[in-house]
Protein backbone atom coordinates (compact mmCIF):
# COMPACT_ATOMS: atom_id res chain seq x y z
CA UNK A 1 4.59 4.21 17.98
CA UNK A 2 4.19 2.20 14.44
CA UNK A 3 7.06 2.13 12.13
CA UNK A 4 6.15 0.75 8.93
CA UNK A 5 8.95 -0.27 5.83
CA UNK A 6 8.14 -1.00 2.53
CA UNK A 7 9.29 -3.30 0.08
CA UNK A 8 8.61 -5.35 -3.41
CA UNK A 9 8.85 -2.47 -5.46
CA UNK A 10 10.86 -2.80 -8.82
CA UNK A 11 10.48 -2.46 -12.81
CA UNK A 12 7.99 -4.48 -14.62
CA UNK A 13 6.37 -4.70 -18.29
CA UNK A 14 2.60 -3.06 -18.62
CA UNK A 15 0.67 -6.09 -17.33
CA UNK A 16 2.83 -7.62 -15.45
CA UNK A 17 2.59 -8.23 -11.16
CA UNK A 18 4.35 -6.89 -8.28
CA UNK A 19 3.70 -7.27 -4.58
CA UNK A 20 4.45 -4.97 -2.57
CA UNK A 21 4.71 -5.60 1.01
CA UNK A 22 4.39 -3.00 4.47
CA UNK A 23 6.18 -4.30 7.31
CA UNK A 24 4.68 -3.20 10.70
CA UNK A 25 6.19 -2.94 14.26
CA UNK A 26 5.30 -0.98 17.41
CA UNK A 27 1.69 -0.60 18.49
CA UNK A 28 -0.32 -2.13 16.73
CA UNK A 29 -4.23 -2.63 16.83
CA UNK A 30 -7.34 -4.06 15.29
CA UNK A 31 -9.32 -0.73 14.59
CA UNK A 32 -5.44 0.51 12.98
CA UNK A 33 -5.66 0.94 9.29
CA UNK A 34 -2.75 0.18 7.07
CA UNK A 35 -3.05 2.19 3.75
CA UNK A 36 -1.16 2.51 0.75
CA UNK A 37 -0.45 5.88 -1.51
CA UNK A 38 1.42 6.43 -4.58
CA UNK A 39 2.63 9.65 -5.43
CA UNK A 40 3.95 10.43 -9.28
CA UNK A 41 6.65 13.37 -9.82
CA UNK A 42 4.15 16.25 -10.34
CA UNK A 43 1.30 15.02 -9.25
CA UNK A 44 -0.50 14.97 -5.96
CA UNK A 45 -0.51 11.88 -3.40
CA UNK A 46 -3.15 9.72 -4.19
CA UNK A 47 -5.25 6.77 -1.87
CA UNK A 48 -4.79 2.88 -3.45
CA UNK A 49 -5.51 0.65 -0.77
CA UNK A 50 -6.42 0.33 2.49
CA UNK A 51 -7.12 -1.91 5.00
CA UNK A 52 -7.87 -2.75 8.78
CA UNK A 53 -5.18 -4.41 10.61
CA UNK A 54 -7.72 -7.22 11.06
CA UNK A 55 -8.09 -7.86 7.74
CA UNK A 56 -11.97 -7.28 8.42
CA UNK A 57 -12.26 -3.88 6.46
CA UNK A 58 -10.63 -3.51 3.21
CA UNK A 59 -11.00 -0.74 0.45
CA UNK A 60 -9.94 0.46 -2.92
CA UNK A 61 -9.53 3.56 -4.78
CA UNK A 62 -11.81 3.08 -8.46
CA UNK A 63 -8.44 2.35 -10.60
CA UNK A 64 -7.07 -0.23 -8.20
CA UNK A 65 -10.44 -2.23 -8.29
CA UNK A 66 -10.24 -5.93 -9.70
CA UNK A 67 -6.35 -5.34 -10.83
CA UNK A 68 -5.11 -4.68 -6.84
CA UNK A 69 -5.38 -6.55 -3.29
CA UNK A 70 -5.06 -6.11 -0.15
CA UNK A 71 -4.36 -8.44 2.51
CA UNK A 72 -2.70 -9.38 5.78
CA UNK A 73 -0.20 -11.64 6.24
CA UNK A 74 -0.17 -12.47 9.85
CA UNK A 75 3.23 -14.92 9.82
CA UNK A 76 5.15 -12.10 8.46
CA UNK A 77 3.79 -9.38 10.35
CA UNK A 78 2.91 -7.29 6.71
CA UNK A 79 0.44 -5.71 4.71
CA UNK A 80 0.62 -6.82 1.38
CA UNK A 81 -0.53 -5.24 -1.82
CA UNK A 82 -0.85 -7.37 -4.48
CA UNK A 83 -1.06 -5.53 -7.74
CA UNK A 84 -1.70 -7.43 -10.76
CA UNK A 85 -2.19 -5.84 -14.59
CA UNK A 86 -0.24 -3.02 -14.05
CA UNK A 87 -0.32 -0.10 -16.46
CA UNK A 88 2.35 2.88 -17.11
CA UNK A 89 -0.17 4.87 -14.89
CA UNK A 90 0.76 3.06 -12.08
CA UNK A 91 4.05 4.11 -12.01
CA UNK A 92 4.85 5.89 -8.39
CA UNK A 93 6.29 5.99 -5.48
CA UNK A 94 4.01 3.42 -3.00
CA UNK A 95 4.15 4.89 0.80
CA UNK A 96 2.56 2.53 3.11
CA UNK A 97 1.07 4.42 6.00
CA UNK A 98 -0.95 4.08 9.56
CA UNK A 99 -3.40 5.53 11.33
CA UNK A 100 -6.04 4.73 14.00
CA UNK A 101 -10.04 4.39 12.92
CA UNK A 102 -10.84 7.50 14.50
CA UNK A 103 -8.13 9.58 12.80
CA UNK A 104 -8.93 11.04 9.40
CA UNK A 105 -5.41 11.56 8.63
CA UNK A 106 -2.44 8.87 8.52
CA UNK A 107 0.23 9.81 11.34
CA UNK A 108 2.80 7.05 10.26
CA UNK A 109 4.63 6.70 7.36
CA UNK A 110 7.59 4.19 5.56
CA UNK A 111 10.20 5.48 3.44
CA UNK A 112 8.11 4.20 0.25
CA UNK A 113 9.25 1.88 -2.46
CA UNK A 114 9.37 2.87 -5.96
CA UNK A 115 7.15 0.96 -8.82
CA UNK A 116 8.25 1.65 -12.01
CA UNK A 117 5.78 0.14 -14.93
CA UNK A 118 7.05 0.33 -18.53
CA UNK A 119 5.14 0.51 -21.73
C-alpha cells in the first residue's frame, strides 16, 4: 500500500553533511510514521529518525540528537533526513520505512541507500 525509495546516500569526510531523502507513494496518512534505520555489517538494525507524515511528531534516537533532522517536504512528496556532523559511526545502510500509529512494527520498507563516512 506505501512504497517508499531512498536516496542521497554517498561517501563523505567525518563532519561533513548528507541528506538523505524517502520518497513516498500509495496510501498515505497523517497518523503514518515515516522512520529511518541504519543497519552496519554485523550489527543489529538500529532506530535514527522518525517522524509523522504530518510533520507534527518528530523523534530521535540519543546519537542522532542536534547532528540529524527530520522533516517533510510536501512539494516533493519525501521525508528528508538531514544529517549534519557525521562521524565514521554513522556509516550504514539507511532503510526508510512506514508504518501506521497504531502499529508497533514498520510494515513497509525501501531498498535503503548506503552512507559511507570516512575518517
Amino acid at each position: 500500500q506505501v512504497q517508499l525509495v531512498e536516496s542521497g546516500g554517498g561517501l563523505v569526510q567525518a563532519g561533513g553533511s548528507l541528506r538523505l531523502s524517502c520518497t513516498a507513494s500509495g496510501r498515505t496518512f497523517n497518523n503514518l510514521y515515516i522512520g529511518w534505520f541504519r543497519q552496519a555489517p554485523g550489527r543489529d538494525r538500529e532506530f535514527v529518525s522518525a517522524i509523522r507524515w504530518d510533520g507534527r511528531n518528530t523523534y530521535y534516537a540519543d546519537s542522532m540528537k542536534g547532528r540529524f533532522t527530520i522533516s517533510r517536504d510536501n512539494a516533493k512528496n519525501t521525508v528528508d533526513l538531514q544529517m549534519n556532523n557525521l562521524k565514521p559511526e554513522d556509516t550504514g545502510e539507511y532503510h526508510c520505512a512506514a508504518r501506521q500509529a497504531t502499529d508497533t512494527s514498520y510494515d513497509y520498507w525501501g531498498l535503503g541507500t548506503q552512507v559511507t563516512v570516512s575518517s
